[in-house]
PDB file of N, CA and C in Angstrom:
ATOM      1  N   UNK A   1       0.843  -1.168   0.000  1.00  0.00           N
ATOM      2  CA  UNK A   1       0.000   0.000   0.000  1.00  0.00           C
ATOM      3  C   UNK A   1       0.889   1.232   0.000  1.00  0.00           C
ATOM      4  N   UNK A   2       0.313   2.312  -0.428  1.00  0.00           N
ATOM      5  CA  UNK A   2       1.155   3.650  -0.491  1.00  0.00           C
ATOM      6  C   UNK A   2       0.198   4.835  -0.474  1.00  0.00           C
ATOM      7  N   UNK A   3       0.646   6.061  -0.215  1.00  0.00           N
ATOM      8  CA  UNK A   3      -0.367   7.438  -0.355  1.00  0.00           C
ATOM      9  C   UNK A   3       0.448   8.086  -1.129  1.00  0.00           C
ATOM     10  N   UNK A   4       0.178   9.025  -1.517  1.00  0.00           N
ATOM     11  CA  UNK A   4       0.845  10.188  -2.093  1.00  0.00           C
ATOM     12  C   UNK A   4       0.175  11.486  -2.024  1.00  0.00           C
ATOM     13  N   UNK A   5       0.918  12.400  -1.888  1.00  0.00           N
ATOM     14  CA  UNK A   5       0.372  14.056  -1.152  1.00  0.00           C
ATOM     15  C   UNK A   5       1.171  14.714  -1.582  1.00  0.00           C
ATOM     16  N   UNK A   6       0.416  15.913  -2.171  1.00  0.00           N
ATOM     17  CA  UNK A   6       1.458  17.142  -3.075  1.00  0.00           C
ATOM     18  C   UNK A   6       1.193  18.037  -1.800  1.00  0.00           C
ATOM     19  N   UNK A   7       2.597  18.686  -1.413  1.00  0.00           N
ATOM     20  CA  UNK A   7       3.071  19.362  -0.447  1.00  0.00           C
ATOM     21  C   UNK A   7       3.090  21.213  -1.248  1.00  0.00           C
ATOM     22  N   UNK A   8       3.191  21.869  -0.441  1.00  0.00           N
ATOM     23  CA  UNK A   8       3.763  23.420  -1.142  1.00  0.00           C
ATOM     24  C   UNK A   8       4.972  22.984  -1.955  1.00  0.00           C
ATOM     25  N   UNK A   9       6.321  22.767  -1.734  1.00  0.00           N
ATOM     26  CA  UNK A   9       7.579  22.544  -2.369  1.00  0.00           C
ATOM     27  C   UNK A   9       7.836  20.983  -2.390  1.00  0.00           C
ATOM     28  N   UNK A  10       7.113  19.975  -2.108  1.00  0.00           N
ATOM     29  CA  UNK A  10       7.566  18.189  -2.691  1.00  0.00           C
ATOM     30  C   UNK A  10       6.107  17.697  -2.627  1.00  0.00           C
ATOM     31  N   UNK A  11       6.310  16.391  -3.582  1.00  0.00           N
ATOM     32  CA  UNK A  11       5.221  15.715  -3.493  1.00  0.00           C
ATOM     33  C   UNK A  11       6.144  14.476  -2.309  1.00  0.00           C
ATOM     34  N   UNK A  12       5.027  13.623  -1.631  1.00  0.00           N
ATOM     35  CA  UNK A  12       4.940  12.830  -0.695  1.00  0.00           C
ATOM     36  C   UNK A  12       4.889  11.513  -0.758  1.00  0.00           C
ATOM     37  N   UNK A  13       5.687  10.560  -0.994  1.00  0.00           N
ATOM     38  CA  UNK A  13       4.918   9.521  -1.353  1.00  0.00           C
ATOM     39  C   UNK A  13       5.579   8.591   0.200  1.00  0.00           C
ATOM     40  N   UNK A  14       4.593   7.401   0.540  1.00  0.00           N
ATOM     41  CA  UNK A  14       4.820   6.866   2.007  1.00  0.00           C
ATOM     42  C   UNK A  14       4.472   5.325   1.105  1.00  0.00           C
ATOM     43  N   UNK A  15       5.650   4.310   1.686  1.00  0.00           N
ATOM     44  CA  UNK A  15       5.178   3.447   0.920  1.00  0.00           C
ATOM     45  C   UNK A  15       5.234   2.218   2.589  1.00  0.00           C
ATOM     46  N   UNK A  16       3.556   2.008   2.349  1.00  0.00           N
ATOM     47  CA  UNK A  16       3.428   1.034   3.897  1.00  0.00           C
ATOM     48  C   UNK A  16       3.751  -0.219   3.754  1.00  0.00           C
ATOM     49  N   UNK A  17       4.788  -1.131   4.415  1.00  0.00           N
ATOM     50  CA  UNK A  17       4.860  -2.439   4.520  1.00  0.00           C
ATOM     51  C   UNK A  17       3.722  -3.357   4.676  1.00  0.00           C
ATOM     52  N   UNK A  18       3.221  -4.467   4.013  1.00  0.00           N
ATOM     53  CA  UNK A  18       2.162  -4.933   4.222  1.00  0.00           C
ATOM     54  C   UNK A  18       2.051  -6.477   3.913  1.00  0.00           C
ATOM     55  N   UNK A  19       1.999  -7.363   5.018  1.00  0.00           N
ATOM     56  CA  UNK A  19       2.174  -8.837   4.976  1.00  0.00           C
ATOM     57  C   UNK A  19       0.733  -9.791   6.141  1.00  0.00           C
ATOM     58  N   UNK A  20       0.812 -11.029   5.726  1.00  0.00           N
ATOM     59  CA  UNK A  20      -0.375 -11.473   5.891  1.00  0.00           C
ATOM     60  C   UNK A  20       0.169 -11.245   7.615  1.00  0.00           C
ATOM     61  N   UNK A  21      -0.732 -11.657   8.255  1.00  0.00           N
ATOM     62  CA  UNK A  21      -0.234 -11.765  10.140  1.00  0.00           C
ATOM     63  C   UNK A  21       0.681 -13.091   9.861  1.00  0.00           C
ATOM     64  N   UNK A  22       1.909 -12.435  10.615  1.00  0.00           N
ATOM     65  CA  UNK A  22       2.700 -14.300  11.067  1.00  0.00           C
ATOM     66  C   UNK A  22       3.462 -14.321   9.717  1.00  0.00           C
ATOM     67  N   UNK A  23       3.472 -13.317   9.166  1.00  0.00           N
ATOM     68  CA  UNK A  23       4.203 -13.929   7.389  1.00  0.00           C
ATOM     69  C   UNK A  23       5.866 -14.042   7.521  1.00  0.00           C
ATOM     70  N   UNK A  24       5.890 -12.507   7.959  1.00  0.00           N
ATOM     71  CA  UNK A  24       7.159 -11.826   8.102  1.00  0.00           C
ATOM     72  C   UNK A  24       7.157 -10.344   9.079  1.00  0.00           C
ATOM     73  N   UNK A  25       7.996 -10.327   9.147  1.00  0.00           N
ATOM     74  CA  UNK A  25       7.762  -9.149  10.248  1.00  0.00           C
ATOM     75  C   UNK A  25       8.121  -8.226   9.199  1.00  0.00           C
ATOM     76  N   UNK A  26       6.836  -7.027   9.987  1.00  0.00           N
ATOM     77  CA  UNK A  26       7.119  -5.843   9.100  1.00  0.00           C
ATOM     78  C   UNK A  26       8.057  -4.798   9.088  1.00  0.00           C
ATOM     79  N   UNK A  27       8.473  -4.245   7.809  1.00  0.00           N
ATOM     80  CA  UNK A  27       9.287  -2.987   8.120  1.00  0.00           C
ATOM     81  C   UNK A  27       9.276  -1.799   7.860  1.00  0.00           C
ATOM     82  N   UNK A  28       9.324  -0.552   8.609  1.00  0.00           N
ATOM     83  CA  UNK A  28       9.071   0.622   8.615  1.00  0.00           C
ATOM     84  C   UNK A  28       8.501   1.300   7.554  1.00  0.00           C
ATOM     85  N   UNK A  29       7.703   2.246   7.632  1.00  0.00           N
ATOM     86  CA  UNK A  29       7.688   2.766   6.421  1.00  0.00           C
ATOM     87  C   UNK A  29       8.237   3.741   5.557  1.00  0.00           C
ATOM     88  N   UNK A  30       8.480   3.545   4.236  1.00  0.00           N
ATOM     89  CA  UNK A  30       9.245   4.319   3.552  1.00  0.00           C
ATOM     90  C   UNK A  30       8.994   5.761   3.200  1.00  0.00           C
ATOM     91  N   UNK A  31       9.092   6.878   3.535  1.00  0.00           N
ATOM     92  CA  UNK A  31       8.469   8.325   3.228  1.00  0.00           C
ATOM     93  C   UNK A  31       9.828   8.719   2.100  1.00  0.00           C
ATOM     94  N   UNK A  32       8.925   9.279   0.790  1.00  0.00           N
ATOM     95  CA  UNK A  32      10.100   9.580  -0.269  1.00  0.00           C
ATOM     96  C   UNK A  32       9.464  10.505  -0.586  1.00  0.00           C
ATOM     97  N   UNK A  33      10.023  11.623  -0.652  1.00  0.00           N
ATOM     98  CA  UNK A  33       9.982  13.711  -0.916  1.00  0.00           C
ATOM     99  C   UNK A  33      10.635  14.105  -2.103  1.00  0.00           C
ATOM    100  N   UNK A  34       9.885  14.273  -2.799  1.00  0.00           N
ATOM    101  CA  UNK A  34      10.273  14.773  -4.295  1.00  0.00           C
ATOM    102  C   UNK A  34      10.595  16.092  -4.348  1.00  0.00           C
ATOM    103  N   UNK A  35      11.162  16.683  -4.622  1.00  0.00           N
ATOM    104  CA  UNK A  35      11.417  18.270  -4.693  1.00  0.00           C
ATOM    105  C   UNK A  35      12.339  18.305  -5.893  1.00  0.00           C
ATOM    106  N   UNK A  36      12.065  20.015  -6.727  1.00  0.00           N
ATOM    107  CA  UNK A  36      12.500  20.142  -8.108  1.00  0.00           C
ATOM    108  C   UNK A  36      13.752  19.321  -8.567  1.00  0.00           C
ATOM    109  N   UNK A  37      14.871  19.397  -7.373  1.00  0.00           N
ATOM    110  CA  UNK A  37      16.459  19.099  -7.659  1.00  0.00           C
ATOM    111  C   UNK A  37      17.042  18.043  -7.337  1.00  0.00           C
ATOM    112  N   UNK A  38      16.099  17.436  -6.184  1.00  0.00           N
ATOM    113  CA  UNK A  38      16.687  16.503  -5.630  1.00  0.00           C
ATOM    114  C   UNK A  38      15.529  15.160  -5.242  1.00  0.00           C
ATOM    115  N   UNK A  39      15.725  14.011  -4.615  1.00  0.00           N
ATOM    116  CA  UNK A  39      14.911  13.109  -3.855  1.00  0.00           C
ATOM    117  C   UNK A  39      15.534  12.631  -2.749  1.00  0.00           C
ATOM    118  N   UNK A  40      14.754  12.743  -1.249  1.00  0.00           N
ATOM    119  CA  UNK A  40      14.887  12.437  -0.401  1.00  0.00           C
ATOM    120  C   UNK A  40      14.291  10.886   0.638  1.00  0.00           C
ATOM    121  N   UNK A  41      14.459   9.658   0.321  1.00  0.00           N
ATOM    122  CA  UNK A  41      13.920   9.035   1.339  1.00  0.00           C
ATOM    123  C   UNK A  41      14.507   8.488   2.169  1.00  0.00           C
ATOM    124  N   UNK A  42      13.531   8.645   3.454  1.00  0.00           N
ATOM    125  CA  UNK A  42      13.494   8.768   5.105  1.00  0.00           C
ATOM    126  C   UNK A  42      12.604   6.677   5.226  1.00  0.00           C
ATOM    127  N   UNK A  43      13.252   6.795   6.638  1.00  0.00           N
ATOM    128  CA  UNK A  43      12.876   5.632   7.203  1.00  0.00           C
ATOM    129  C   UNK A  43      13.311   5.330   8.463  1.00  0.00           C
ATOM    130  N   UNK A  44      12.426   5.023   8.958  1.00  0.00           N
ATOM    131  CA  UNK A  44      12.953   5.042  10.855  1.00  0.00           C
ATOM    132  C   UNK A  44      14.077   3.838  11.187  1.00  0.00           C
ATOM    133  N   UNK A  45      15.333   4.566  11.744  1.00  0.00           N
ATOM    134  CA  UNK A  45      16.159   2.909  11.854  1.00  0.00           C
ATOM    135  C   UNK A  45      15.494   1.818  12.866  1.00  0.00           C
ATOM    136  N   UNK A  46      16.179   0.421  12.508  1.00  0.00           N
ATOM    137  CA  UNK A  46      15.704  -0.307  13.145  1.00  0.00           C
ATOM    138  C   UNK A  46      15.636  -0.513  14.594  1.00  0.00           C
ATOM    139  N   UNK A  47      16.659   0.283  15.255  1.00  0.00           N
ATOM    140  CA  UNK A  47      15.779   0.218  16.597  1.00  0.00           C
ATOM    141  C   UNK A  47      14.964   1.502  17.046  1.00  0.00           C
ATOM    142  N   UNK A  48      14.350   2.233  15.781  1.00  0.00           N
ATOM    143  CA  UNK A  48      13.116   3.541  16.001  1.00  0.00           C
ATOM    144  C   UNK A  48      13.531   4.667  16.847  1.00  0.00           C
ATOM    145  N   UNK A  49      14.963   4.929  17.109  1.00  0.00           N
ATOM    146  CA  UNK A  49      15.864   5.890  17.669  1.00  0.00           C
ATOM    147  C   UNK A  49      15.892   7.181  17.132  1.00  0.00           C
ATOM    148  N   UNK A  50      16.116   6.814  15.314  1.00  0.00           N
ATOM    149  CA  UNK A  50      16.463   7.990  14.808  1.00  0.00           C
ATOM    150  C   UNK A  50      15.933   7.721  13.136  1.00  0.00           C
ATOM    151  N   UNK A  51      15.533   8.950  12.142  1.00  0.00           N
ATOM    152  CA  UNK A  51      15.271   8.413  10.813  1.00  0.00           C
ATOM    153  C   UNK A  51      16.636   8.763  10.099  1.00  0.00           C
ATOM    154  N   UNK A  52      16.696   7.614   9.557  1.00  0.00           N
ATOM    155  CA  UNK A  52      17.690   7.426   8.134  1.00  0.00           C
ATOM    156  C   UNK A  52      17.475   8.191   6.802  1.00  0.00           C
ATOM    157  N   UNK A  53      17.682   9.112   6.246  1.00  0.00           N
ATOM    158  CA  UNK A  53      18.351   9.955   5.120  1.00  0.00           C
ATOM    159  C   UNK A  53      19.261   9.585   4.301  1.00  0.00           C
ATOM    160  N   UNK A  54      18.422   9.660   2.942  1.00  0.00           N
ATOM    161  CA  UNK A  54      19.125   9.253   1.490  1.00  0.00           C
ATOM    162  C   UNK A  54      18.476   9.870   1.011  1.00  0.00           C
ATOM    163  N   UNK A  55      19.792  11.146   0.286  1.00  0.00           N
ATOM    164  CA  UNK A  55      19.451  11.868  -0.772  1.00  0.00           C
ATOM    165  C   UNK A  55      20.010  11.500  -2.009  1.00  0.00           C
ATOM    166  N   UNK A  56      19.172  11.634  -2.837  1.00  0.00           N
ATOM    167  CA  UNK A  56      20.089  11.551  -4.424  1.00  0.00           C
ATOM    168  C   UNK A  56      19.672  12.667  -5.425  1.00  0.00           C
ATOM    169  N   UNK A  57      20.657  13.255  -6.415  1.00  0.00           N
ATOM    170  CA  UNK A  57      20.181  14.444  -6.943  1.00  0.00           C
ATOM    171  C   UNK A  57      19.513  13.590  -8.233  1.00  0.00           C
ATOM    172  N   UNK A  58      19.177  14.532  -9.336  1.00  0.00           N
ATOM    173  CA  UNK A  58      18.104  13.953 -10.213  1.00  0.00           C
ATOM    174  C   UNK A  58      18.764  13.173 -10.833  1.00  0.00           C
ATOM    175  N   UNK A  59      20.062  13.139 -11.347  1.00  0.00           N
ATOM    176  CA  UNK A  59      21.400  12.491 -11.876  1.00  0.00           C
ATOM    177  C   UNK A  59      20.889  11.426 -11.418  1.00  0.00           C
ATOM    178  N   UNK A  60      21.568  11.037 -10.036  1.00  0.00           N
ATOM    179  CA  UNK A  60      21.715   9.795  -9.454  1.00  0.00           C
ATOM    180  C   UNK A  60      20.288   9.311  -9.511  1.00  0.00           C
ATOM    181  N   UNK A  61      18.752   9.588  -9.030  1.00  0.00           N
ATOM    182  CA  UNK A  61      17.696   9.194  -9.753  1.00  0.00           C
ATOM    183  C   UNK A  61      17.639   8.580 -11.220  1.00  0.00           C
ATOM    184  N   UNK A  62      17.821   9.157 -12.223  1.00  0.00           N
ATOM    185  CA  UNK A  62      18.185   8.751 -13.527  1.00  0.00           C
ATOM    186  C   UNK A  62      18.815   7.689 -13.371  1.00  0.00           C
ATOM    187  N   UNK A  63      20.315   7.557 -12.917  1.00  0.00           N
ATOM    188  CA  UNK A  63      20.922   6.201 -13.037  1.00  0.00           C
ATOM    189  C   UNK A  63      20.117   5.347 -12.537  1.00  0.00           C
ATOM    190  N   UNK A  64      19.968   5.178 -10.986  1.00  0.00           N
ATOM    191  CA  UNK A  64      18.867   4.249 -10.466  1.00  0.00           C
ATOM    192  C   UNK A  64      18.020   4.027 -11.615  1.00  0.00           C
ATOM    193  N   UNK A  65      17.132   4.746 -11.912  1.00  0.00           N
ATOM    194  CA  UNK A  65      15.827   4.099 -12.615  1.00  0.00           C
ATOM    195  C   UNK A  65      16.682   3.355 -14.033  1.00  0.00           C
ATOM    196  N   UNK A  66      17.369   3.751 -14.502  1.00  0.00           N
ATOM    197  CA  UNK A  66      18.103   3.095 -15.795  1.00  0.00           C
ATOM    198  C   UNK A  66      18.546   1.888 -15.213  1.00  0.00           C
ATOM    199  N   UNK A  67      19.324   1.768 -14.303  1.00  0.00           N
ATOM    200  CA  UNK A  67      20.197   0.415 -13.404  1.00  0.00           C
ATOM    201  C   UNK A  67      19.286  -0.833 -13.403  1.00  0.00           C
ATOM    202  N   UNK A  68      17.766  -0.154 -13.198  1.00  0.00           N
ATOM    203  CA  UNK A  68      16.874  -1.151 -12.410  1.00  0.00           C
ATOM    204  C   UNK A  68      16.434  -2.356 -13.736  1.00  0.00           C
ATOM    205  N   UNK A  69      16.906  -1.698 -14.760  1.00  0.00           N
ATOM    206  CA  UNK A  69      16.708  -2.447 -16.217  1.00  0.00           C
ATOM    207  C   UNK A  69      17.954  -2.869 -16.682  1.00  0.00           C
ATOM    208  N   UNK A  70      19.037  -3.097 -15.993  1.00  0.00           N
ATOM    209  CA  UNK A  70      20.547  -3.200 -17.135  1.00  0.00           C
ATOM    210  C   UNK A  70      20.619  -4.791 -16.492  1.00  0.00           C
ATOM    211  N   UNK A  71      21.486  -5.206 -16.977  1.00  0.00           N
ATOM    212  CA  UNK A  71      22.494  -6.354 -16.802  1.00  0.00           C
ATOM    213  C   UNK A  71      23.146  -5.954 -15.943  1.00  0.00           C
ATOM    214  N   UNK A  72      24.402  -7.094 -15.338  1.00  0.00           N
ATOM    215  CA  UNK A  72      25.238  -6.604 -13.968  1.00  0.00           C
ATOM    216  C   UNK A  72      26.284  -5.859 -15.712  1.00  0.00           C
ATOM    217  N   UNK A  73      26.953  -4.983 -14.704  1.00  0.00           N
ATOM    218  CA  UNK A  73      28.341  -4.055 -15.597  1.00  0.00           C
ATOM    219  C   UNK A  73      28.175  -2.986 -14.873  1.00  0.00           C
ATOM    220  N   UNK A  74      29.411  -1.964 -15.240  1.00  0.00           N
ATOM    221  CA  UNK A  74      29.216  -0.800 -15.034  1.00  0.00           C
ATOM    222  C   UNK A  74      29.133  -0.020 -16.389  1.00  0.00           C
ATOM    223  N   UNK A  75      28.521   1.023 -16.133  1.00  0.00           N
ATOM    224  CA  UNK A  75      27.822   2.103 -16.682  1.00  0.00           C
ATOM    225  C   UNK A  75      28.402   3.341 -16.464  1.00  0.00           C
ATOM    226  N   UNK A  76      27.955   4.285 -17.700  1.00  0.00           N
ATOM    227  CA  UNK A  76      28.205   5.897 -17.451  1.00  0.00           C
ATOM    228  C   UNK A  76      27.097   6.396 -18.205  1.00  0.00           C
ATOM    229  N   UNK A  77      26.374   7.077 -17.564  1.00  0.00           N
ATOM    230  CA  UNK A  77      25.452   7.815 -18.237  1.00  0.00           C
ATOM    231  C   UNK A  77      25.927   9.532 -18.697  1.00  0.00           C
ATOM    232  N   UNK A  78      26.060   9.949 -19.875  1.00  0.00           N
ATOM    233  CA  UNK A  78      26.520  11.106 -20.527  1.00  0.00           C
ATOM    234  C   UNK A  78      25.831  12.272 -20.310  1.00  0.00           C
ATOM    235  N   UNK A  79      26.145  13.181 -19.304  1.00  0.00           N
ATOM    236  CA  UNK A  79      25.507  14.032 -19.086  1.00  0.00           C
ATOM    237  C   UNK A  79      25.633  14.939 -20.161  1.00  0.00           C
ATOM    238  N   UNK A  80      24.292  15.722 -20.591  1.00  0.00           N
ATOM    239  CA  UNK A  80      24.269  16.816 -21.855  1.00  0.00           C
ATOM    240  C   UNK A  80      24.832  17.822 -21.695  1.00  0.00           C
ATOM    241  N   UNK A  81      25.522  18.724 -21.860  1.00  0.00           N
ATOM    242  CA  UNK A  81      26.353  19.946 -21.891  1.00  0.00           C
ATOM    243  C   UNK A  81      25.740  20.769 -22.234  1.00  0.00           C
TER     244      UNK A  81
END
């Protein structure tokens, strides 16, 4: 399951863990903040102390989403000038 919510400056997206009872234990949920330049997702560490932060700029977005389709190798994606 997931929501999504357009904010003043990011959209919101919360993505909820969701398993039968007894399946697997669940894990936190994922909150990911879109904003013009960058993406931010948050997630409470595992012992619920403190939230975890991962930013990536739109670059590193791009690769990710390209990666999620390649073969194992490495890659360079050509930034336009």
């Amino acid at each position: 399951m997931f929501t999504i919510e357009h904010d003043f400056d990011a959209t919101v997206i919360t993505l909820i863990d969701e398993a039968a009872p007894g399946a697997r234990p669940l894990n936190e949920d994922v909150v990911i903040l879109g904003f013009d330049d960058r993406v931010v997702l948050e997630q409470m560490s595992a012992d619920g102390d403190e939230v975890v932060r991962v930013t990536l700029s739109m670059h590193q977005l791009t690769e990710l989403r390209l990666a999620l389709n390649l073969p194992e190798g490495n890659y360079r994606l050509d930034k336009p000038e």
